[in-house]
C-alpha atoms as a PDB file:
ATOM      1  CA  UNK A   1     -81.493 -78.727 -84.426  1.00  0.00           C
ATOM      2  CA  UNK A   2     -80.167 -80.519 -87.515  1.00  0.00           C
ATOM      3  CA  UNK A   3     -83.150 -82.492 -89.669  1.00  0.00           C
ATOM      4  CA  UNK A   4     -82.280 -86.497 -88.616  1.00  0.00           C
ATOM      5  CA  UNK A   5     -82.777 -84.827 -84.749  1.00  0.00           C
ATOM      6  CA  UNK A   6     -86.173 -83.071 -85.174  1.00  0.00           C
ATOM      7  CA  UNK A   7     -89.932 -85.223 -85.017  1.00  0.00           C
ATOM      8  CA  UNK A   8     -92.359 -86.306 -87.553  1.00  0.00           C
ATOM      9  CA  UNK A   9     -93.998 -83.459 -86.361  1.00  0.00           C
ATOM     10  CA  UNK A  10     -91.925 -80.952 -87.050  1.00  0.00           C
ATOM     11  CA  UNK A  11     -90.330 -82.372 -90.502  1.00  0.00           C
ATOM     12  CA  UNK A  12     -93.391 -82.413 -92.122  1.00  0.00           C
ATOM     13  CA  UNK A  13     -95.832 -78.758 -91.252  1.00  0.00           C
ATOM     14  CA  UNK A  14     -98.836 -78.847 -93.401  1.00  0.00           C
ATOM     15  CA  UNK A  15    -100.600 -80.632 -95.932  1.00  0.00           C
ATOM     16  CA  UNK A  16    -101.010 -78.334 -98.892  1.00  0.00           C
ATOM     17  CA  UNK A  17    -104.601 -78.534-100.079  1.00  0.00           C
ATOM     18  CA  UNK A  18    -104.708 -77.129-103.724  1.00  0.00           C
ATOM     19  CA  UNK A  19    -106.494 -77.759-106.408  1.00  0.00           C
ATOM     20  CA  UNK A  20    -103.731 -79.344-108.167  1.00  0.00           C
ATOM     21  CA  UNK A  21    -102.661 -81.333-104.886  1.00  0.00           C
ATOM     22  CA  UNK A  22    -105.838 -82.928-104.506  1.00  0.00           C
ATOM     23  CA  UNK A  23    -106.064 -84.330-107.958  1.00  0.00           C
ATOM     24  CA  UNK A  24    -103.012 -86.118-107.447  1.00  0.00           C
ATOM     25  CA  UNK A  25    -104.252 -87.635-104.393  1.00  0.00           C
ATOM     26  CA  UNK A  26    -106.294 -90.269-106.753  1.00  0.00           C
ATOM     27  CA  UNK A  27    -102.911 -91.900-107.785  1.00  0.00           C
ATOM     28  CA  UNK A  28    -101.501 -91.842-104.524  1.00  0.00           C
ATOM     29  CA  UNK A  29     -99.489 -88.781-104.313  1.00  0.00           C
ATOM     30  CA  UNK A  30     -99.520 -86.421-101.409  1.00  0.00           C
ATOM     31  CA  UNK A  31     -98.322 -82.373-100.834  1.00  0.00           C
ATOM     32  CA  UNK A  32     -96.823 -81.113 -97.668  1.00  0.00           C
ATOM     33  CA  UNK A  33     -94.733 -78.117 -96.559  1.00  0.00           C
ATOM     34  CA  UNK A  34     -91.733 -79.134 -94.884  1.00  0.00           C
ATOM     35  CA  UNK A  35     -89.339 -77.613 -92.612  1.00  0.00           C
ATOM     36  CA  UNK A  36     -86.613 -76.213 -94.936  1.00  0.00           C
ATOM     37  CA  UNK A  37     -83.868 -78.092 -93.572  1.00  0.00           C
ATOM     38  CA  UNK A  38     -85.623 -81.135 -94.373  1.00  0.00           C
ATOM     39  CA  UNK A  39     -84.252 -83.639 -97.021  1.00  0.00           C
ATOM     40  CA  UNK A  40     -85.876 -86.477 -99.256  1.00  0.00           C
ATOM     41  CA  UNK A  41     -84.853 -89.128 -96.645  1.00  0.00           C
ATOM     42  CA  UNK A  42     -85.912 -87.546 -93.520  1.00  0.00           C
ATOM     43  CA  UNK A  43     -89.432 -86.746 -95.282  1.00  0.00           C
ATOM     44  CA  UNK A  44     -89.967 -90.229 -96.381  1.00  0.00           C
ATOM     45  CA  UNK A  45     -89.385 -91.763 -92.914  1.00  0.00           C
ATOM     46  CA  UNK A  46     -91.622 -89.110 -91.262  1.00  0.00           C
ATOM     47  CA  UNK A  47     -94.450 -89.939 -93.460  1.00  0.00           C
ATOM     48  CA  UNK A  48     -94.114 -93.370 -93.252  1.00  0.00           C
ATOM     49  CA  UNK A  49     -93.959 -93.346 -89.152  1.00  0.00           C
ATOM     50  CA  UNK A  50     -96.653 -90.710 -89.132  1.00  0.00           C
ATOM     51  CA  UNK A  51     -99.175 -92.084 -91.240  1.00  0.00           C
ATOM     52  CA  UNK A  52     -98.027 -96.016 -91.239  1.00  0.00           C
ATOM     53  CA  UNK A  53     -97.881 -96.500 -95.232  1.00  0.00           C
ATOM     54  CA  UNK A  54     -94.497 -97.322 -97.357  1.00  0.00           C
ATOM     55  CA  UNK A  55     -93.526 -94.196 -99.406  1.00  0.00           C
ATOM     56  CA  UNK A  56     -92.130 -94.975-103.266  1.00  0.00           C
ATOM     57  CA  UNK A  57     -90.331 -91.245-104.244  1.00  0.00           C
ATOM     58  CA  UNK A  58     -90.204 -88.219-102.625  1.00  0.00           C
ATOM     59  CA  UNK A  59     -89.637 -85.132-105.071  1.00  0.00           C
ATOM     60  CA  UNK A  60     -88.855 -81.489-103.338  1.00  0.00           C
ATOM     61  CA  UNK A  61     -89.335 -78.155-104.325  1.00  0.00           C
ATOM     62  CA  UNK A  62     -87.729 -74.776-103.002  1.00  0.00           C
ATOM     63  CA  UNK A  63     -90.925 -72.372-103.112  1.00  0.00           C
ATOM     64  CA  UNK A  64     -89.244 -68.959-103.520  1.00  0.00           C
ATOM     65  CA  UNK A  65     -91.364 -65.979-102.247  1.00  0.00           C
ATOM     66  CA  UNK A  66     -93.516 -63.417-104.211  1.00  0.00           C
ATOM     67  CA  UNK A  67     -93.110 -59.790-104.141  1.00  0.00           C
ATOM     68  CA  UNK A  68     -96.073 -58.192-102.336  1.00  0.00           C
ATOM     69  CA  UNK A  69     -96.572 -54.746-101.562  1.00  0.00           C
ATOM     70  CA  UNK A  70     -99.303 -53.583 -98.639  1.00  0.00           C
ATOM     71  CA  UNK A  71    -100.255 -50.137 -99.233  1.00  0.00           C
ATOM     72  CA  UNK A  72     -96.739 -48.398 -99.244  1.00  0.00           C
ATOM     73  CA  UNK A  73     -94.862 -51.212 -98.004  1.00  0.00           C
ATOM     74  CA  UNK A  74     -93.178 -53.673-100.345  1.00  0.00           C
ATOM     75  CA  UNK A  75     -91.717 -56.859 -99.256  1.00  0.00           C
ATOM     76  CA  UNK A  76     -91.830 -60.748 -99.945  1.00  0.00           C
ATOM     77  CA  UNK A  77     -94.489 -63.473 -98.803  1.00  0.00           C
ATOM     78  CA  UNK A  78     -92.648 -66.408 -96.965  1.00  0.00           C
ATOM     79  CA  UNK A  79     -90.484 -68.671 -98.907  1.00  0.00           C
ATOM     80  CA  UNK A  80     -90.438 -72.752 -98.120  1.00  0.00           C
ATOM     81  CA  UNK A  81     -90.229 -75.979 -99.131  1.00  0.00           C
ATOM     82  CA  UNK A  82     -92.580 -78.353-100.618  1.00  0.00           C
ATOM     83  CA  UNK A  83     -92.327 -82.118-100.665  1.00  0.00           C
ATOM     84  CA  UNK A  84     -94.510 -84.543-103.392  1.00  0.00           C
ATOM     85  CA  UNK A  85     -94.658 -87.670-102.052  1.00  0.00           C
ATOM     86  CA  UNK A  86     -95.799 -90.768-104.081  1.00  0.00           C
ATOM     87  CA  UNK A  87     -97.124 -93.725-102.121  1.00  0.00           C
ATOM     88  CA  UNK A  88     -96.592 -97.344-103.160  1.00  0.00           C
ATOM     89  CA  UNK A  89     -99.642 -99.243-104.653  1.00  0.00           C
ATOM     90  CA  UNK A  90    -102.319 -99.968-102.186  1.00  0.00           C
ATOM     91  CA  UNK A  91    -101.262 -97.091 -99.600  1.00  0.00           C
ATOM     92  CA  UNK A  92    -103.303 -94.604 -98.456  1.00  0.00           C
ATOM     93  CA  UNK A  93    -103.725 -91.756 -95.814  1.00  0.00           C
ATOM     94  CA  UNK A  94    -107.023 -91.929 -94.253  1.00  0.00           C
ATOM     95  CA  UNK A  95    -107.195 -88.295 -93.144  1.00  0.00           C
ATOM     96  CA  UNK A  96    -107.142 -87.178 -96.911  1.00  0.00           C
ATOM     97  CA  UNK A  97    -110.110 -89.556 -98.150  1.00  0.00           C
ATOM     98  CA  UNK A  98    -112.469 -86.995 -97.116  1.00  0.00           C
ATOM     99  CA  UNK A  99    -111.744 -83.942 -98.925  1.00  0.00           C
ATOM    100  CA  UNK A 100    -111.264 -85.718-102.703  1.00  0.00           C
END
């Protein structure tokens, strides 16, 4: 299913909740994972139907995967996609206030 086809719900797949991410959530910029086909346009338009705010930039990132090793086995932990979006002035998303 190409990106403009898929839902809010599957564009965007989980708020990342780092240490880093939720400092930034004081001035209005929020971390997700996205589905790797995902681009800056279809992100911003799934945030703002999802969460009803108006979205300023989106920035993305291409996460590559570590090399892990479990015992004898070595492989690679799961590569994805991150998007950083920065809300305009006045925006928030209520389901964040709680853990800054």
């Amino acid at each position: 299913m190409p990106a403009n086809e898929m839902t809010p719900h599957d564009i965007l797949v989980r708020p990342l909740i780092t240490e880093k991410a939720l400092s930034n959530i004081k001035n209005g910029t929020y971390t997700f994972e996205v589905d790797t086909r995902a681009n800056k346009y279809v992100v911003r338009n799934a945030v703002e139907k999802l969460y009803n705010v108006q979205v300023a930039d989106v920035r993305m990132i291409s996460v590559k995967g570590k090399p892990k090793r479990y015992g004898r086995s070595e492989g690679y932990s799961k590569s994805f996609k991150k998007a950083i979006v920065q809300l305009k002035a006045g925006f928030k998303i209520q389901e964040f206030e709680g853990l800054i």
